[in-house]
C-alpha atoms as a PDB file:
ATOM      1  CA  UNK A   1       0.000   0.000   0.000  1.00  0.00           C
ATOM      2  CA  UNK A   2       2.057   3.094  -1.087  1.00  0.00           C
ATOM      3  CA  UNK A   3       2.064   6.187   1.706  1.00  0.00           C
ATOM      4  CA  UNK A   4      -0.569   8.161  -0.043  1.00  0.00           C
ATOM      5  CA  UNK A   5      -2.999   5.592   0.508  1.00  0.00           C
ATOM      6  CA  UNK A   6      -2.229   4.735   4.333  1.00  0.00           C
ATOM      7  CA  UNK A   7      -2.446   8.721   5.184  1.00  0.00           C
ATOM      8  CA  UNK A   8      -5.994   8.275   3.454  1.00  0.00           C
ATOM      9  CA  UNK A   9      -6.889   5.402   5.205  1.00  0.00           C
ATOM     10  CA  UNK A  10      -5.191   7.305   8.586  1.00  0.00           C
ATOM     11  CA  UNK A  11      -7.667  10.010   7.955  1.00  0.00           C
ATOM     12  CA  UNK A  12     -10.646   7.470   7.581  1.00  0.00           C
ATOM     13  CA  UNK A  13      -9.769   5.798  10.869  1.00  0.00           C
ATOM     14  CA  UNK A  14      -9.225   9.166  12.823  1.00  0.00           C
ATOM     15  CA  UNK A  15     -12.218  10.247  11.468  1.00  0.00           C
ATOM     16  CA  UNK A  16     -14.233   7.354  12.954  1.00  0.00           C
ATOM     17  CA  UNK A  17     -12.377   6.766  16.334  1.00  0.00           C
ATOM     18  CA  UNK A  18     -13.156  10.880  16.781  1.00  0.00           C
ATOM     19  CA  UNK A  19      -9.390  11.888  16.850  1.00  0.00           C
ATOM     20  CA  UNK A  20      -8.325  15.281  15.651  1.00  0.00           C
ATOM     21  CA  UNK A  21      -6.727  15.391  12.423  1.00  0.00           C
ATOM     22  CA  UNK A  22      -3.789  17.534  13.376  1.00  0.00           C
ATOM     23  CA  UNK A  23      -0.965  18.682  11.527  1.00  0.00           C
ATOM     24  CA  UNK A  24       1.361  17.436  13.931  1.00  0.00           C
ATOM     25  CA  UNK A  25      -0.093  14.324  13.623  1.00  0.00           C
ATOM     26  CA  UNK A  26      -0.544  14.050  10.102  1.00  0.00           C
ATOM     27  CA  UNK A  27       3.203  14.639   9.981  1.00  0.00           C
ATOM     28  CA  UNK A  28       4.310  12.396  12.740  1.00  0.00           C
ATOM     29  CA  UNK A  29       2.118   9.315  10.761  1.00  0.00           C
ATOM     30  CA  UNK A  30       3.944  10.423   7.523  1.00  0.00           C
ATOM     31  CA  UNK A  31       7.323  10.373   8.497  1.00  0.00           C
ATOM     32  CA  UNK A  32       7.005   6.856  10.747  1.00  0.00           C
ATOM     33  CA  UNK A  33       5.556   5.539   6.995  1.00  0.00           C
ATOM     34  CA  UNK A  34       8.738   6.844   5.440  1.00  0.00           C
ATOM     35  CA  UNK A  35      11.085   5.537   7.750  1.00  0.00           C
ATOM     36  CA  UNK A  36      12.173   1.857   7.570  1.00  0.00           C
ATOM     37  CA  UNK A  37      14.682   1.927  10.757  1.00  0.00           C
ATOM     38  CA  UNK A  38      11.680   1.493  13.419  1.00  0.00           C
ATOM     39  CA  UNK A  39      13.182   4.900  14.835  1.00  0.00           C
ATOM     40  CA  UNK A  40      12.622   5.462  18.370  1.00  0.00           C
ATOM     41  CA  UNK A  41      10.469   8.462  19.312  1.00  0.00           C
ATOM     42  CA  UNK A  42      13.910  10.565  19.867  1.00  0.00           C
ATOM     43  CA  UNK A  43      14.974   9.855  16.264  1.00  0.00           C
ATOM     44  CA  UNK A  44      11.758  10.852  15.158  1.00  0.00           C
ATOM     45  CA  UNK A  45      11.140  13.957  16.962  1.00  0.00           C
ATOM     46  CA  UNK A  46      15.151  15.154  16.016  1.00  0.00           C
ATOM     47  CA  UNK A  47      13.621  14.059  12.457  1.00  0.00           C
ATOM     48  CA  UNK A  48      10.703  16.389  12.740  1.00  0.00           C
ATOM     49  CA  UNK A  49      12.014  19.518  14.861  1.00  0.00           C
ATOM     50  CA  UNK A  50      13.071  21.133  10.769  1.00  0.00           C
ATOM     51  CA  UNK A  51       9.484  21.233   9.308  1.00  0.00           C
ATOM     52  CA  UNK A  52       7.778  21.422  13.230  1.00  0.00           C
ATOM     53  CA  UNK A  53      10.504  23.709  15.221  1.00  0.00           C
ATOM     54  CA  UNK A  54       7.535  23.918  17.568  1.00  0.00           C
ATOM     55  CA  UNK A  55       6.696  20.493  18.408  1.00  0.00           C
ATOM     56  CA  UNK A  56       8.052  18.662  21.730  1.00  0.00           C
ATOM     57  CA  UNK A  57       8.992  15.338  22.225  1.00  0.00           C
ATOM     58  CA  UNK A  58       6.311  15.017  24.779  1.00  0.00           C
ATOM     59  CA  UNK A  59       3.509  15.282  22.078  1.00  0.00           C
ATOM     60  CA  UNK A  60       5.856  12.932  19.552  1.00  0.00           C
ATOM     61  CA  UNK A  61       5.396  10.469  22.655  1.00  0.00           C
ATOM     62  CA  UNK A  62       1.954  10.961  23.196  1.00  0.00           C
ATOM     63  CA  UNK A  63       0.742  10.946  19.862  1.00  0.00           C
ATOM     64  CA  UNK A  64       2.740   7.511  19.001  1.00  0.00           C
ATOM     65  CA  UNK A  65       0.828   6.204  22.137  1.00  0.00           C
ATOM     66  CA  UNK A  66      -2.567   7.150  21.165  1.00  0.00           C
ATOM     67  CA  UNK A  67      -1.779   5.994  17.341  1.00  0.00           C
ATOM     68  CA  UNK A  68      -0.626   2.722  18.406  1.00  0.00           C
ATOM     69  CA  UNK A  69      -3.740   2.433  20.845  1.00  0.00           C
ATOM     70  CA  UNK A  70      -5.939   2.898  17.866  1.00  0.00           C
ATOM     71  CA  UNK A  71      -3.579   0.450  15.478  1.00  0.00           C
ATOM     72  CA  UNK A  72      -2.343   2.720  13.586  1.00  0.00           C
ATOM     73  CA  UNK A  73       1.288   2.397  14.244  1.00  0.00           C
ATOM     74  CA  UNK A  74       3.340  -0.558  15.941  1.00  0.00           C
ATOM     75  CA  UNK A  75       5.774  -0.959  18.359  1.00  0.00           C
ATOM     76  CA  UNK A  76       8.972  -3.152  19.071  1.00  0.00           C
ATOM     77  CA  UNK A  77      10.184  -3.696  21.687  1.00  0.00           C
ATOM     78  CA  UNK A  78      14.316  -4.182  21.948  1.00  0.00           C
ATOM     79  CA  UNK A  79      16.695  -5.577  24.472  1.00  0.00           C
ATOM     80  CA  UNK A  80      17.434  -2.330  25.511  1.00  0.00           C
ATOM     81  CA  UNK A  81      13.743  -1.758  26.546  1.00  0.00           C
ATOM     82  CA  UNK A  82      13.975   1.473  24.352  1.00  0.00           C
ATOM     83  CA  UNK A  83      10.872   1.181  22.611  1.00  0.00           C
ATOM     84  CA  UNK A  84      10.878   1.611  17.889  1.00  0.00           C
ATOM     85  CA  UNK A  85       8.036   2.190  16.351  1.00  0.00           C
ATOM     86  CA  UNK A  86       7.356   1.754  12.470  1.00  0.00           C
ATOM     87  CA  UNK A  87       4.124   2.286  10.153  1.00  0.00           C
ATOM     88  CA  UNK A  88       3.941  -1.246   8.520  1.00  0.00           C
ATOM     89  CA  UNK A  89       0.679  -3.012   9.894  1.00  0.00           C
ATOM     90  CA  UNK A  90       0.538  -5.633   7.719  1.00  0.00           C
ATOM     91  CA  UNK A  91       1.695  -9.070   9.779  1.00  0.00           C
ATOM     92  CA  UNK A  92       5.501  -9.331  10.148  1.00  0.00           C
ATOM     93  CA  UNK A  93       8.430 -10.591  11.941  1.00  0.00           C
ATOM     94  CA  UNK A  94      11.206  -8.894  13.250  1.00  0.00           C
ATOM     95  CA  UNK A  95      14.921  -9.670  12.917  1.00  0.00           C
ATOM     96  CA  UNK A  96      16.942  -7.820  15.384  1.00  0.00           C
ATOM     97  CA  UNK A  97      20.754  -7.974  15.053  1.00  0.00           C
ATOM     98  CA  UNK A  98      22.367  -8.210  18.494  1.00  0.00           C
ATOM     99  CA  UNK A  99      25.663  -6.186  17.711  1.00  0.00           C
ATOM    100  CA  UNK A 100      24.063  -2.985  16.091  1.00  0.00           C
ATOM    101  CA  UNK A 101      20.539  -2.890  17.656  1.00  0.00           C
ATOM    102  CA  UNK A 102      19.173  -2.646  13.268  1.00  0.00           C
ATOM    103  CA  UNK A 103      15.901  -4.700  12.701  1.00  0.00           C
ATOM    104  CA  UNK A 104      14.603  -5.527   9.568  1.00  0.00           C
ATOM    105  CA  UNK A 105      11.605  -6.555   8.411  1.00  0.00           C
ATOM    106  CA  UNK A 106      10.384 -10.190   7.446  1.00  0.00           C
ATOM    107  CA  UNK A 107       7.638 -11.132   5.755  1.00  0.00           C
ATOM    108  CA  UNK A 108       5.922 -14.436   5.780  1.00  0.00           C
ATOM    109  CA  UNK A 109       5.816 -17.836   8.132  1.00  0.00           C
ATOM    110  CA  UNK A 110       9.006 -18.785  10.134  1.00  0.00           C
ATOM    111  CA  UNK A 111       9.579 -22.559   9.270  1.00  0.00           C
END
């Protein structure tokens, strides 16, 4: 599903769970689609302080937490405790390589 199409169907489900569509939110959703290192929500708010100088990482935290509450975003847990997020809902497995902390993305059944 390309990211044009999930930030419709993000718009759809906000609409019907009665959340705001905000701009900060709208732009939190979009870069979590575009990112493909499950960034934690320090990357992304040091990702999103240039287009939203404004925004804090408080509301970055909060707004991943009410996303993922509604299932609009996941979350992976790590070793390290130190929650990732990443926008791909569609059912996955996670690789995560113990020396550099990277996960990657697998689809199908494990054997």
């Amino acid at each position: 599903m390309s990211v044009k199409d999930r930030l419709r169907d993000f718009e759809e489900v906000c609409r019907k769970e009665g959340l705001k569509i905000t701009h900060q939110r709208l732009e939190i959703f979009r870069e979590l689609l575009n990112s493909h290192d499950h960034p934690t929500v320090e990357k992304l708010y040091h990702r999103l302080r240039p287009k939203l100088p404004t925004i804090s990482l408080d509301t970055v935290y909060r707004t991943l937490t009410t996303l993922e509450q509604h299932g609009l975003v996941g979350r992976v847990e790590t070793e390290e405790s130190q929650a990732r997020f990443e926008g791909e809902m569609e059912e996955h497995h996670h690789a995560i390589c113990k020396k550099c902390g990277k996960i990657t993305d697998f689809f199908g059944e494990i054997p």
